[in-house]
Protein backbone atom coordinates (compact mmCIF):
# COMPACT_ATOMS: atom_id res chain seq x y z
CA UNK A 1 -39.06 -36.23 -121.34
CA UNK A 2 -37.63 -33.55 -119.13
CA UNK A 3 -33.99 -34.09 -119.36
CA UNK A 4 -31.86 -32.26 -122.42
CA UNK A 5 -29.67 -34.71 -122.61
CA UNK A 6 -32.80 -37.49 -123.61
CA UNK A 7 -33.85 -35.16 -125.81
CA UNK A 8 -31.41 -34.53 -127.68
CA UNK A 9 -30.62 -38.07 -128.06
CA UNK A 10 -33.94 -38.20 -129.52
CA UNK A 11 -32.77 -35.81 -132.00
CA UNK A 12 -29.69 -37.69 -132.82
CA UNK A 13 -31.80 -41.10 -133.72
CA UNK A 14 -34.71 -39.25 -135.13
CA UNK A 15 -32.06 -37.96 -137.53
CA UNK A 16 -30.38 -40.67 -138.41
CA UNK A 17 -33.52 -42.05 -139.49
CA UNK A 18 -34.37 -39.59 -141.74
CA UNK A 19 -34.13 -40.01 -145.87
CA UNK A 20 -35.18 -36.64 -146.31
CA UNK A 21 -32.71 -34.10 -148.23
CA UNK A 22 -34.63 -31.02 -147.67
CA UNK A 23 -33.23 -29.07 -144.37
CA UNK A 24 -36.55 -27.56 -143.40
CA UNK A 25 -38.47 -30.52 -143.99
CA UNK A 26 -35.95 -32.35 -141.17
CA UNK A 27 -36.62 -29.56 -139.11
CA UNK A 28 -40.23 -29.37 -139.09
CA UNK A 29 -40.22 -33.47 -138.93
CA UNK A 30 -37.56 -33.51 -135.62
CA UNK A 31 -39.31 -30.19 -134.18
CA UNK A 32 -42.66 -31.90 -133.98
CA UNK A 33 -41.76 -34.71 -132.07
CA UNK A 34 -42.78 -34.53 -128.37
CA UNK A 35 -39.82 -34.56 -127.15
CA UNK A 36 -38.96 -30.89 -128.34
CA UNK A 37 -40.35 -28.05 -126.92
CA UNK A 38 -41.37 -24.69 -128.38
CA UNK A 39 -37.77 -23.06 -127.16
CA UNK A 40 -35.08 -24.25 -125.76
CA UNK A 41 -30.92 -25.64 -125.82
CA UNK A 42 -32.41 -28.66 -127.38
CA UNK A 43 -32.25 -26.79 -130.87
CA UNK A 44 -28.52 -26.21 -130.42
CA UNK A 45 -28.21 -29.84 -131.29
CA UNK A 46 -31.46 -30.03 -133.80
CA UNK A 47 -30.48 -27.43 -136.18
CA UNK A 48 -27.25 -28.39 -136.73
CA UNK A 49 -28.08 -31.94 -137.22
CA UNK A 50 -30.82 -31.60 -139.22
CA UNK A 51 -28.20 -29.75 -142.04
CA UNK A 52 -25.99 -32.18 -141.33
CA UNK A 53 -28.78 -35.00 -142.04
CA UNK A 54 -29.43 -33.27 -145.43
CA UNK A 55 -26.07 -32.95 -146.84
CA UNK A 56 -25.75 -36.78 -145.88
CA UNK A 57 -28.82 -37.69 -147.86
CA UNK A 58 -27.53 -35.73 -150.30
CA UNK A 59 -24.34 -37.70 -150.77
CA UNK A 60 -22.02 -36.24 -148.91
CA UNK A 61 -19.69 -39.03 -147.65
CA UNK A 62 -18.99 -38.65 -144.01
CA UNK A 63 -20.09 -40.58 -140.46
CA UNK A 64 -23.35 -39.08 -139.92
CA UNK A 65 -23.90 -40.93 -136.39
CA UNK A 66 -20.37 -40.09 -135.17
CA UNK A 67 -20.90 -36.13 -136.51
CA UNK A 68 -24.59 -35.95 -134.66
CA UNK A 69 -22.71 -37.47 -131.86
CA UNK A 70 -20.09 -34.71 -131.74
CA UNK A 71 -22.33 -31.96 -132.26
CA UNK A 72 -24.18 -33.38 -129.67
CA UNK A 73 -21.37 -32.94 -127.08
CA UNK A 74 -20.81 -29.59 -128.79
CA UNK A 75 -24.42 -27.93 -128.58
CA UNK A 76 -25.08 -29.24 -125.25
CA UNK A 77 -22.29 -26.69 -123.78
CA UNK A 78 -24.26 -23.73 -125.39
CA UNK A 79 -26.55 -22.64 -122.10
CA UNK A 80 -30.19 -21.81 -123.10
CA UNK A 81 -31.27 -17.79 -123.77
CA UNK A 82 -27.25 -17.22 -125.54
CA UNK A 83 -29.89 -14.90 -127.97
CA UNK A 84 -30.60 -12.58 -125.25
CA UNK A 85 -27.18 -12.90 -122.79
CA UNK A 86 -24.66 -13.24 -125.33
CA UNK A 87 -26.18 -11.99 -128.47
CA UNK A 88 -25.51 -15.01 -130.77
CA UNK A 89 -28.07 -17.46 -131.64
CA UNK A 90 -27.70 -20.71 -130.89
CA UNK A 91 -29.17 -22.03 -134.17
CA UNK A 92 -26.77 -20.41 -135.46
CA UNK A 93 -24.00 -21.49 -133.48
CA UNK A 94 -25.52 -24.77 -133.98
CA UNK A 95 -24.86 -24.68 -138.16
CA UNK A 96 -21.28 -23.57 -137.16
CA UNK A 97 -20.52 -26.36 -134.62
CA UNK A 98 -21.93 -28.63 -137.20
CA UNK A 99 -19.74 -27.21 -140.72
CA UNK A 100 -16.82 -27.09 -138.33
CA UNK A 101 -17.34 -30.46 -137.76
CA UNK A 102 -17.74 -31.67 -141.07
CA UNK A 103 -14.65 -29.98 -142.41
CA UNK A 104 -12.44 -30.68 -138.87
CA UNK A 105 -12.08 -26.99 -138.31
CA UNK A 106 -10.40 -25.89 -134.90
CA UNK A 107 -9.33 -22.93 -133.09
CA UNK A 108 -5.77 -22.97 -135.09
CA UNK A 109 -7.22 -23.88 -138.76
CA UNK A 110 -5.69 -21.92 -141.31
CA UNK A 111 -7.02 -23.52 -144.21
CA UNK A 112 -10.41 -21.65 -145.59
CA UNK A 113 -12.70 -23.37 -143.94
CA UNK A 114 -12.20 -21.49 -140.56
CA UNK A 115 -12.76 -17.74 -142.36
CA UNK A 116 -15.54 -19.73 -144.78
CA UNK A 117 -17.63 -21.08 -141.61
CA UNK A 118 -17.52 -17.67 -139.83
CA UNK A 119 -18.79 -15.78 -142.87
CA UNK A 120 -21.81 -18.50 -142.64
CA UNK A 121 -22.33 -17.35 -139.35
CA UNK A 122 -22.20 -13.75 -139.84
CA UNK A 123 -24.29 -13.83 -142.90
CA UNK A 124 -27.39 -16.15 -140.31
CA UNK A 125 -27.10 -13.78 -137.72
CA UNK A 126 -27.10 -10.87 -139.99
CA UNK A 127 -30.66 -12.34 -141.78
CA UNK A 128 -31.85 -12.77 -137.85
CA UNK A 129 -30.85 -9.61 -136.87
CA UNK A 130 -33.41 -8.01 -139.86
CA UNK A 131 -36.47 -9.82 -138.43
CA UNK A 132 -35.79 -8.85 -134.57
CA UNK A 133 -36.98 -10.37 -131.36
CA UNK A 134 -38.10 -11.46 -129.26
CA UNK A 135 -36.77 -14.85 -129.44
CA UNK A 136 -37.96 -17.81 -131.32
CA UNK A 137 -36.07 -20.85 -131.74
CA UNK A 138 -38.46 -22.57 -134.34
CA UNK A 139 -38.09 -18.58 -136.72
CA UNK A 140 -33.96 -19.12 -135.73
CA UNK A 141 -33.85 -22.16 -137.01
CA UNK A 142 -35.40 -21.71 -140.06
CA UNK A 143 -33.78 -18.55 -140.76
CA UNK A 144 -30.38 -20.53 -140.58
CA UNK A 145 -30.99 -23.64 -142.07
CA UNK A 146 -32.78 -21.26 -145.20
CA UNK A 147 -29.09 -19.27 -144.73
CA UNK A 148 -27.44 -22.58 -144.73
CA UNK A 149 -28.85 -23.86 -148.17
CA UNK A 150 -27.09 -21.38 -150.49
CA UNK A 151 -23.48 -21.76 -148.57
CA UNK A 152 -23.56 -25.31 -148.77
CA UNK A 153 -24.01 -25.10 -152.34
CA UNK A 154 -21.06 -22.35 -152.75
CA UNK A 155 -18.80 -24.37 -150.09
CA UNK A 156 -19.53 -27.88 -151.44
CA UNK A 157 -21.13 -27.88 -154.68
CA UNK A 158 -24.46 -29.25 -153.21
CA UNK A 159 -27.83 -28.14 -153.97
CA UNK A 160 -30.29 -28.86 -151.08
CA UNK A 161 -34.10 -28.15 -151.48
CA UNK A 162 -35.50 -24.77 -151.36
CA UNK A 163 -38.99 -23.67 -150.38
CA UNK A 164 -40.93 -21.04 -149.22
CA UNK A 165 -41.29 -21.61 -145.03
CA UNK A 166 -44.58 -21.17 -143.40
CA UNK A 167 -44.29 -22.09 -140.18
CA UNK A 168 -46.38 -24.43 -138.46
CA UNK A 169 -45.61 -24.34 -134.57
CA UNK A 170 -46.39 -20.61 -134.33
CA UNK A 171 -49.83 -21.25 -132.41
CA UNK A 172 -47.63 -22.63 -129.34
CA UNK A 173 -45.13 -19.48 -129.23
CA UNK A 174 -46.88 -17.42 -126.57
CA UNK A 175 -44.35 -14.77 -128.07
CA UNK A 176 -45.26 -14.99 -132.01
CA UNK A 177 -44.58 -11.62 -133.65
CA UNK A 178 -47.45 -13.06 -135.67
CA UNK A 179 -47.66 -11.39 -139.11
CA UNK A 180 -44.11 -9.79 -138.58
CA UNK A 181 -42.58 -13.00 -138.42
CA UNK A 182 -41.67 -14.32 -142.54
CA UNK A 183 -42.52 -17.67 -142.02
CA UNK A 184 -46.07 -16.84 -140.30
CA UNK A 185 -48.58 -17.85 -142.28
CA UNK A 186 -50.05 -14.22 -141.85
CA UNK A 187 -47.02 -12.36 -142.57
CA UNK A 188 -46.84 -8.68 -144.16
CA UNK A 189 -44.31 -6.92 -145.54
C-alpha cells in the first residue's frame, strides 16, 4: 500500500475499531500494521487519531468517525520532513489538529481553547526538543501522545492510561539514537 491517502484510511478504520483507552497502546496497535511505515506523513493522521480514539473510549461524547475524518483532511496537508524544514513536528501538529477539532477551535477563537491547545503544543515540542534528532516519527509520537495524557486530564477531567514506553519498532529505524532515545529498550540517562 503505497498511496498516503490508503493508508491513512487504514488508520481511520483501524481506529475506529479500537476499544482500547490507553493512547500508546493505539499507537503501537495502528503503527504495526503494514500499512505504516517506519516514518512518514502517515503519522500526521495516526497520532492524532489514536488520542482522539482514547478519549472516545474513554467517554468522551463526540463523532469519532466524522473527527478521524476531519483530521484526516487536516494531517494530509502537513508535507512529510515539517521536523527538519519547518521545525515543528508533525505528531505534534497532529495532537493539535486533532484537540482543535474536538473543541471547534479556528483561526478567530477567542474562547480558551485556542491559547489552551497552543500551550499543548508548545509544552510536546518543548519535551521533543530535550531528546534531539534526528528524526523519528514512532519517538514523536510517543513523546506527544505521553505529553497529551496529562493535558487531557487538566483540559477535560479525563484520566487516560499511563505507562512507561519501550519502544518496539526501533530495530527498523536505520536512524535509532539507540540508548539515547527514552523509549529504547537500552536507554541511559
Amino acid at each position: 500500500m503505497n498511496n498516503l491517502e490508503q493508508r491513512t484510511q487504514a488508520i481511520i478504520e483501524a481506529c475506529v475499531k479500537e476499544k482500547e483507552t490507553n493512547p500508546l497502546a493505539i499507537f503501537r496497535h495502528v503503527a504495526g500494521q503494514e500499512s505504516v511505515r517506519i516514518h512518514g506523513p502517515e503519522h500526521h493522521v495516526l497520532d492524532g487519531a489514536c488520542l482522539l480514539t482514547a478519549l472516545r473510549n474513554a467517554g468522551m461524547e463526540f463523532d469519532l468517525p466524522e473527527l478521524l475524518t476531519r483530521l484526516r483532511q487536516e494531517g494530509l496537508q502537513m508535507p512529510g520532513a515539517i521536523c527538519g524544514h519547518w521545525g515543528v513536528c508533525g505528531a505534534v501538529a497532529s495532537l493539535g489538529a486533532a484537540l482543535a477539532l474536538l473543541e471547534g477551535t479556528g483561526p478567530l477563537s477567542a474562547d480558551s481553547s485556542w491559547g489552551s491547545h497552543m500551550t499543548y503544543t508548545a509544552r510536546a515540542l518543548a519535551n521533543l526538543a530535550a531528546i534531539g534528532g534526528p528524526r523519528c516519527c514512532k519517538r514523536d509520537a510517543y513523546t506527544a501522545l505521553k505529553t497529551a495524557i496529562p493535558y487531557v486530564k487538566e483540559r477535560f477531567g479525563i484520566t487516560l492510561p499511563e505507562e512507561k514506553t519501550v519502544c518496539g519498532f526501533y530495530p527498523k529505524n536505520e536512524q535509532c539514537l539507540g540508548e539515547r532515545c527514552p523509549y529504547n529498550p537500552g536507554y541511559k540517562k
